[in-house]
N, C-alpha and C. Protein backbone atom coordinates (compact mmCIF):
# COMPACT_ATOMS: atom_id res chain seq x y z
N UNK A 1 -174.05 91.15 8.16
CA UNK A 1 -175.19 90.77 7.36
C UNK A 1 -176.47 90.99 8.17
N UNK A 2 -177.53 92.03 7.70
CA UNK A 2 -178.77 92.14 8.87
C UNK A 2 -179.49 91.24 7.57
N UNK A 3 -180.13 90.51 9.15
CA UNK A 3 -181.16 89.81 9.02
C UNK A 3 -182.15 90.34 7.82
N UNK A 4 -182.51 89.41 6.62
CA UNK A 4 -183.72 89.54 5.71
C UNK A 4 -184.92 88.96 5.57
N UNK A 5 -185.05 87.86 6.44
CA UNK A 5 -185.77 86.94 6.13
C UNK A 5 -187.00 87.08 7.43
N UNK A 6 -187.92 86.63 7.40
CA UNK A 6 -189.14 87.27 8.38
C UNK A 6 -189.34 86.03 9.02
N UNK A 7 -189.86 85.84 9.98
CA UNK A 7 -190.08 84.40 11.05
C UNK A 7 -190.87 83.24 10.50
N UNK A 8 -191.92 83.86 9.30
CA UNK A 8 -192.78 82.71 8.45
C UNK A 8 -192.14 82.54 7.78
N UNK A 9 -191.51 83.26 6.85
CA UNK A 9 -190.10 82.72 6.00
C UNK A 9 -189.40 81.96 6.39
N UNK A 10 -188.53 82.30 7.45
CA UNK A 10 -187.38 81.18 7.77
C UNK A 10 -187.85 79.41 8.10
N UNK A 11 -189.11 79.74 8.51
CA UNK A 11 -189.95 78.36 9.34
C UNK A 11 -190.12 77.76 8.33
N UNK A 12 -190.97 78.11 6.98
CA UNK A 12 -190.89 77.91 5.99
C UNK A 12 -190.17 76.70 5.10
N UNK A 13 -188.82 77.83 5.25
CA UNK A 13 -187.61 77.56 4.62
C UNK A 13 -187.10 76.22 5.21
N UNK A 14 -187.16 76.57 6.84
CA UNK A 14 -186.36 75.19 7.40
C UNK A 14 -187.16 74.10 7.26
N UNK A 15 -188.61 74.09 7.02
CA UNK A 15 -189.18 72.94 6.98
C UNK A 15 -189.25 72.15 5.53
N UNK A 16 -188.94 73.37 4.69
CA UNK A 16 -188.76 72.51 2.95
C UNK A 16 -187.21 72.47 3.04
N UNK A 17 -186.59 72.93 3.29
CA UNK A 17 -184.87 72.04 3.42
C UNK A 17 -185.15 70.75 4.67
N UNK A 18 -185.48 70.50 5.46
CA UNK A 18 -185.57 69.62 6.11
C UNK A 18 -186.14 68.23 4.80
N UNK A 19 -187.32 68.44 4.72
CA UNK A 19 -188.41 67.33 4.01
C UNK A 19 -187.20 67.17 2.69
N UNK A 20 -186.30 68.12 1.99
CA UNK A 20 -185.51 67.55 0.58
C UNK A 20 -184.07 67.12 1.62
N UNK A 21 -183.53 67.61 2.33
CA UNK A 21 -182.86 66.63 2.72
C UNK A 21 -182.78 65.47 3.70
N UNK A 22 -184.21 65.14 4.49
CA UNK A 22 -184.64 64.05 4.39
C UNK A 22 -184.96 63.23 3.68
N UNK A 23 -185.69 63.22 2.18
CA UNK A 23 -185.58 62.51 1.49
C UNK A 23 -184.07 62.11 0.30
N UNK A 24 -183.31 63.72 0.44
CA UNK A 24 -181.72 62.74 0.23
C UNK A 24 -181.40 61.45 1.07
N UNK A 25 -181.45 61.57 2.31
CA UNK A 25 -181.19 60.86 3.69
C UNK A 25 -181.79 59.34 3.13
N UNK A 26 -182.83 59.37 2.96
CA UNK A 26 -183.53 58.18 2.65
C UNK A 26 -183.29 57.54 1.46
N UNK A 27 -182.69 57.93 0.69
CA UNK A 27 -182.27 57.40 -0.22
C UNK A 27 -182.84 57.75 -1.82
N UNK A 28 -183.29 59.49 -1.68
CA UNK A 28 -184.16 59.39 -2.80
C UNK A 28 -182.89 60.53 -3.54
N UNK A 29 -181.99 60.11 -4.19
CA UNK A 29 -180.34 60.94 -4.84
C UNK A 29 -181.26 61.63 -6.00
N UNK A 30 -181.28 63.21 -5.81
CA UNK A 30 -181.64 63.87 -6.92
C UNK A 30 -180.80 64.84 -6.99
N UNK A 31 -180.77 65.93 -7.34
CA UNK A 31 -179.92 67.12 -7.41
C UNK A 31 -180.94 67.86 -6.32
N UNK A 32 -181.93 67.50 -6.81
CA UNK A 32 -182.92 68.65 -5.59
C UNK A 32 -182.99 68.64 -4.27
N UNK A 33 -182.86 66.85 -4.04
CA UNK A 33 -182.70 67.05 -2.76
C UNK A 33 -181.53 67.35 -1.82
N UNK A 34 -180.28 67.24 -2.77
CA UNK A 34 -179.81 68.28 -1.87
C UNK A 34 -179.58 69.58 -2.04
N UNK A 35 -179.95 70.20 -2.81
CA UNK A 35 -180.14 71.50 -2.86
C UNK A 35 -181.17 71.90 -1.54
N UNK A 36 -181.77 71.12 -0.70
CA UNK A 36 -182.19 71.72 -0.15
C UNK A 36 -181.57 72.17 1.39
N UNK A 37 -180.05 71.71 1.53
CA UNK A 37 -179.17 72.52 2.09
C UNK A 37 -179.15 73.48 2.28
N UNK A 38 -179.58 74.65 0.90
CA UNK A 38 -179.43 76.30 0.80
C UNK A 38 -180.55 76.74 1.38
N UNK A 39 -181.60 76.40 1.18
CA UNK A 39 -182.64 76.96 2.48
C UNK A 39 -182.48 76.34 3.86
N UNK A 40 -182.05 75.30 3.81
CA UNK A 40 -182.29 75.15 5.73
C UNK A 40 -180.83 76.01 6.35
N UNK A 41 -180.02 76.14 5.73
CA UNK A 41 -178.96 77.50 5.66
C UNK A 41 -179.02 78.82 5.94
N UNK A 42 -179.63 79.17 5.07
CA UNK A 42 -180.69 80.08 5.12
C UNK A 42 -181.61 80.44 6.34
N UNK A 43 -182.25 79.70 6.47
CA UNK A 43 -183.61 79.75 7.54
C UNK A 43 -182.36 79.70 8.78
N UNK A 44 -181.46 79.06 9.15
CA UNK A 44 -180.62 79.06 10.61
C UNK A 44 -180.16 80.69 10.34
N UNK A 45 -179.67 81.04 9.65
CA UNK A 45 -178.82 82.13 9.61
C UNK A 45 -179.71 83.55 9.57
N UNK A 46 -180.95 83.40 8.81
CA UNK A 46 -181.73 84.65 8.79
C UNK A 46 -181.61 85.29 7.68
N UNK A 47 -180.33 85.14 6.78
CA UNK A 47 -179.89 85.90 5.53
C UNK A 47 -180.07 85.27 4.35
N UNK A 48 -180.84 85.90 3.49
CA UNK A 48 -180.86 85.28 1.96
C UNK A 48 -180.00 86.20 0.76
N UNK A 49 -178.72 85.59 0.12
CA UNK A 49 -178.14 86.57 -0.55
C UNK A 49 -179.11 86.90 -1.70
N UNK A 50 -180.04 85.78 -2.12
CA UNK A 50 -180.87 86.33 -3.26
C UNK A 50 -182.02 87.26 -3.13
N UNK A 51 -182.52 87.34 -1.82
CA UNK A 51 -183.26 88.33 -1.17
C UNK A 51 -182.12 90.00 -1.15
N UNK A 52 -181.32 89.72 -0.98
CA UNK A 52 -180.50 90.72 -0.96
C UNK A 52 -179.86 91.55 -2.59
N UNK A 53 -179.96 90.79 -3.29
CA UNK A 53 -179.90 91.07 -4.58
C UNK A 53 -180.83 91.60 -5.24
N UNK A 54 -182.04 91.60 -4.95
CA UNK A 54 -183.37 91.71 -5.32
C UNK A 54 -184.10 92.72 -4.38
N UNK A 55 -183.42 93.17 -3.39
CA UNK A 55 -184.10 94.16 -2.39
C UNK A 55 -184.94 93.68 -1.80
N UNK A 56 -185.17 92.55 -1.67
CA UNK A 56 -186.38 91.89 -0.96
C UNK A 56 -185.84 91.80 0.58
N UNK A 57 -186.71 92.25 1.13
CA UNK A 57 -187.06 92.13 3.10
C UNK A 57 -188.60 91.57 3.60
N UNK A 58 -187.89 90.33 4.42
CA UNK A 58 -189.46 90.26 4.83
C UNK A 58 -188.99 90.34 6.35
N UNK A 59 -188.50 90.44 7.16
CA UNK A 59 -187.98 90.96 8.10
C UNK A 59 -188.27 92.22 8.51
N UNK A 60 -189.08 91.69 9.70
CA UNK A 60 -190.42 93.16 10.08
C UNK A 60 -189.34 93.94 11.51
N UNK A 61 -188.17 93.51 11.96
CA UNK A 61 -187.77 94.47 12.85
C UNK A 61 -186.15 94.99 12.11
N UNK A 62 -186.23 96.55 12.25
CA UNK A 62 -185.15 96.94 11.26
C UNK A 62 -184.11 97.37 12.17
């Protein structure tokens, strides 16, 4: 899997999966917040399959 995701992206990413599953953590039970699993996932790994579906690269070294 090469990397898709670009360094403001992933930072991004890990900081809005962080803040929804911190507020799962805290006690706020939505569906959203834990959905935000799939981006802080995401942002560790570098790969977005929906970026990949879509041809999207923000990943500036090829």
């Amino acid at each position: 899997m090469p990397r898709n995701e670009g360094s403001i992206d992933r930072l991004l990413r890990f900081i809005a999966g962080l803040l929804l599953v911190g507020a799962a953590l805290k006690g706020m039970y939505t569906p959203w917040t834990w959905i935000g699993v799939v981006p802080l996932v995401t942002a560790l790994i570098g790969w977005c399959p929906a970026y990949s579906l879509v041809g999207i690269n923000t990943c500036k070294a090829r």
